[in-house]
Protein backbone atom coordinates (compact mmCIF):
# COMPACT_ATOMS: atom_id res chain seq x y z
CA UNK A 1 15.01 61.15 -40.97
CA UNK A 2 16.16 64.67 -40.33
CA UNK A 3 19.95 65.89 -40.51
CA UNK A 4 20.28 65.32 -36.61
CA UNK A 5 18.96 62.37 -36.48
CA UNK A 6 20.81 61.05 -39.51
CA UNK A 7 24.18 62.91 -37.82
CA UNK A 8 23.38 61.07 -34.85
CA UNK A 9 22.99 57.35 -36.71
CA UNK A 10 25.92 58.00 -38.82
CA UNK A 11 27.81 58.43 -35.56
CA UNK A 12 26.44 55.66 -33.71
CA UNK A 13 27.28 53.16 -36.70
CA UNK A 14 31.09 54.06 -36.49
CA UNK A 15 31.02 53.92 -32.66
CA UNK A 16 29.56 50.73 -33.11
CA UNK A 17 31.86 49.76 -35.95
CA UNK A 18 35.09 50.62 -33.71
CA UNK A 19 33.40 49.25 -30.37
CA UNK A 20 33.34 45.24 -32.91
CA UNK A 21 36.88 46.26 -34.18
CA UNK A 22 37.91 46.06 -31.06
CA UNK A 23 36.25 42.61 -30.02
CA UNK A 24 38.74 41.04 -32.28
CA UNK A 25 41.63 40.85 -30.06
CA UNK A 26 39.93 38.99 -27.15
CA UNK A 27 38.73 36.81 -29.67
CA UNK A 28 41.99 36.37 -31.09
CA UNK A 29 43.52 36.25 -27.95
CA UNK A 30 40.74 33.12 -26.92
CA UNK A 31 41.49 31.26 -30.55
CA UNK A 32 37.90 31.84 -31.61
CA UNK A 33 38.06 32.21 -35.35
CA UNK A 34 34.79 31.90 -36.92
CA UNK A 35 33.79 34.15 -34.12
CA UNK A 36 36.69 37.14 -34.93
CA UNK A 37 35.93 36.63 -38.64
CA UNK A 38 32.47 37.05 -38.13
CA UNK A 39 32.97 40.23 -35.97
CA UNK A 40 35.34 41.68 -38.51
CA UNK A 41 32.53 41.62 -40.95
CA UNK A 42 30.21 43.26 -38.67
CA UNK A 43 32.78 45.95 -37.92
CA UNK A 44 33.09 46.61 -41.40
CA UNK A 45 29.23 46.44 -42.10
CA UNK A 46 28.46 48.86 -39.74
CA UNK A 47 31.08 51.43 -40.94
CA UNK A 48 29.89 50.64 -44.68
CA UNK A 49 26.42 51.45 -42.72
CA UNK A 50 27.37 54.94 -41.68
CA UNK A 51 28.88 55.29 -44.99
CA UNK A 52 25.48 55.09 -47.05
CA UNK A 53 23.39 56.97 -44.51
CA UNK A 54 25.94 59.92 -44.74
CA UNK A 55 24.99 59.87 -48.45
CA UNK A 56 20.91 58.89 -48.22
CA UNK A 57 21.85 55.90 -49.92
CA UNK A 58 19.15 53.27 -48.89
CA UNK A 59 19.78 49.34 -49.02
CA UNK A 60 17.43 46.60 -47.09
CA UNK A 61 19.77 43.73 -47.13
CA UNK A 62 23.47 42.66 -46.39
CA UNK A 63 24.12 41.82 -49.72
CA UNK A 64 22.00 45.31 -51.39
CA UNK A 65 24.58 47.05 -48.72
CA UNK A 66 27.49 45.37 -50.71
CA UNK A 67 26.10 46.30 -53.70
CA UNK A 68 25.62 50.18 -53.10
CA UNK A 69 28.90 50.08 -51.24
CA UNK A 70 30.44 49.29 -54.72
CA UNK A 71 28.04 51.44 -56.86
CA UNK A 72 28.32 54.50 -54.95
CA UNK A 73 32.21 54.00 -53.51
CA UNK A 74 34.15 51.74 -54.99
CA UNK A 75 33.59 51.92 -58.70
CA UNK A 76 34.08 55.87 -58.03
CA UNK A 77 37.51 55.75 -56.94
CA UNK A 78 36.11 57.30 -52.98
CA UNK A 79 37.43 53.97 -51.30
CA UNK A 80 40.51 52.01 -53.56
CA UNK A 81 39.08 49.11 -54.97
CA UNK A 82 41.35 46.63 -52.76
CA UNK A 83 39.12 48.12 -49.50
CA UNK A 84 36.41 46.97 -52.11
CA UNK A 85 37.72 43.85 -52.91
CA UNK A 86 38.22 42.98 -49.24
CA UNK A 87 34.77 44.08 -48.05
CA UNK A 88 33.22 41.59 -50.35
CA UNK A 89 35.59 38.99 -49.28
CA UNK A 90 34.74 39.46 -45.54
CA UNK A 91 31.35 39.26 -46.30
CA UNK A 92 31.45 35.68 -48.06
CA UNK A 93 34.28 34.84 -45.63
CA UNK A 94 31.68 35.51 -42.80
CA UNK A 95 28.55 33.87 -44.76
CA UNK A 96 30.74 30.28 -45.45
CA UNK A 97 31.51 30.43 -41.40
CA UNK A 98 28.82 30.76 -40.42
CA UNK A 99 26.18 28.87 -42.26
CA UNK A 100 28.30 26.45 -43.88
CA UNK A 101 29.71 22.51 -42.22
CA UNK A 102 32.90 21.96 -41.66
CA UNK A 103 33.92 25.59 -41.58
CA UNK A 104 36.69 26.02 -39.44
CA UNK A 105 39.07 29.43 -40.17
CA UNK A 106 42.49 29.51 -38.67
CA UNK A 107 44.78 31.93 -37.47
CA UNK A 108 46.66 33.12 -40.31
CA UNK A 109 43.04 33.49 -41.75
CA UNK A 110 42.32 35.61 -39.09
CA UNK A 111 45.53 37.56 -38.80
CA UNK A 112 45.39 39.24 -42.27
CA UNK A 113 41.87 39.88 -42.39
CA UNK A 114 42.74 42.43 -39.09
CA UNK A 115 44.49 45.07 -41.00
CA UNK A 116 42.27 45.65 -44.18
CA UNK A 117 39.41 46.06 -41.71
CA UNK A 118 41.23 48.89 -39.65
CA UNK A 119 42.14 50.92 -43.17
CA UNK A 120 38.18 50.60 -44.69
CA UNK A 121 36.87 51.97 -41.31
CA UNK A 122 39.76 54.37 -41.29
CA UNK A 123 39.10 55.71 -45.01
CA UNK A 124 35.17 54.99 -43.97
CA UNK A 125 35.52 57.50 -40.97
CA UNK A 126 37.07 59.90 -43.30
CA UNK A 127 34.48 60.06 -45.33
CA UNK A 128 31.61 60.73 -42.56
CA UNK A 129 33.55 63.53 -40.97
């Protein structure tokens, strides 16, 4: 991937990132929980995305994303470890609603997942400029 090509991915991963962000309030709005937590992760996952291309940091899976996220930002002090702490509880948050019975988030769950999400893109775009 060349440097405009990888400018032009980074860019369309945030877009995308911001675009599922701002899903969340219809979905909120609708009372469609499993749905906004789900989104929430995505928004997050395709920031964390952007993130690792920025750097040429390569990962095939969801969960070898997590891990380079913390490798490569979180144990460095480049994103505070709560961001950290909150992307890998969005990401099992989003795995148990989705594949697991009898899963059914509420929305106080939902509520206080919103804000953490808006501060890791935020500190996420940051860090692509």
């Amino acid at each position: 991937m060349n440097e405009l090509e990888r400018k032009e991915l980074i860019s369309y991963r945030i877009k995308r990132a911001n675009d599922t962000l701002n899903e969340i309030e219809l979905l909120v709005e609708n009372q469609l929980w499993n749905t906004a937590v789900n989104r929430l992760y995505y928004a997050c996952y395709y920031a964390v995305i952007a993130l690792l291309v920025k750097n040429k940091i390569e990962a095939q899976t969801h969960g070898g994303v997590r891990q380079m996220f913390g490798l490569h930002f979180i144990k460095t002090g480049l994103i505070d470890k709560e961001l950290g702490k909150y992307y890998s509880d969005i990401f099992d948050k989003r795995q148990t609603g989705d594949y697991d019975d009898f899963v059914d988030y509420i929305k106080e769950d939902v509520i206080e997942l919103i804000t953490p999400a808006k501060q890791l893109l935020a500190e996420i775009e940051k860090l692509v400029e």
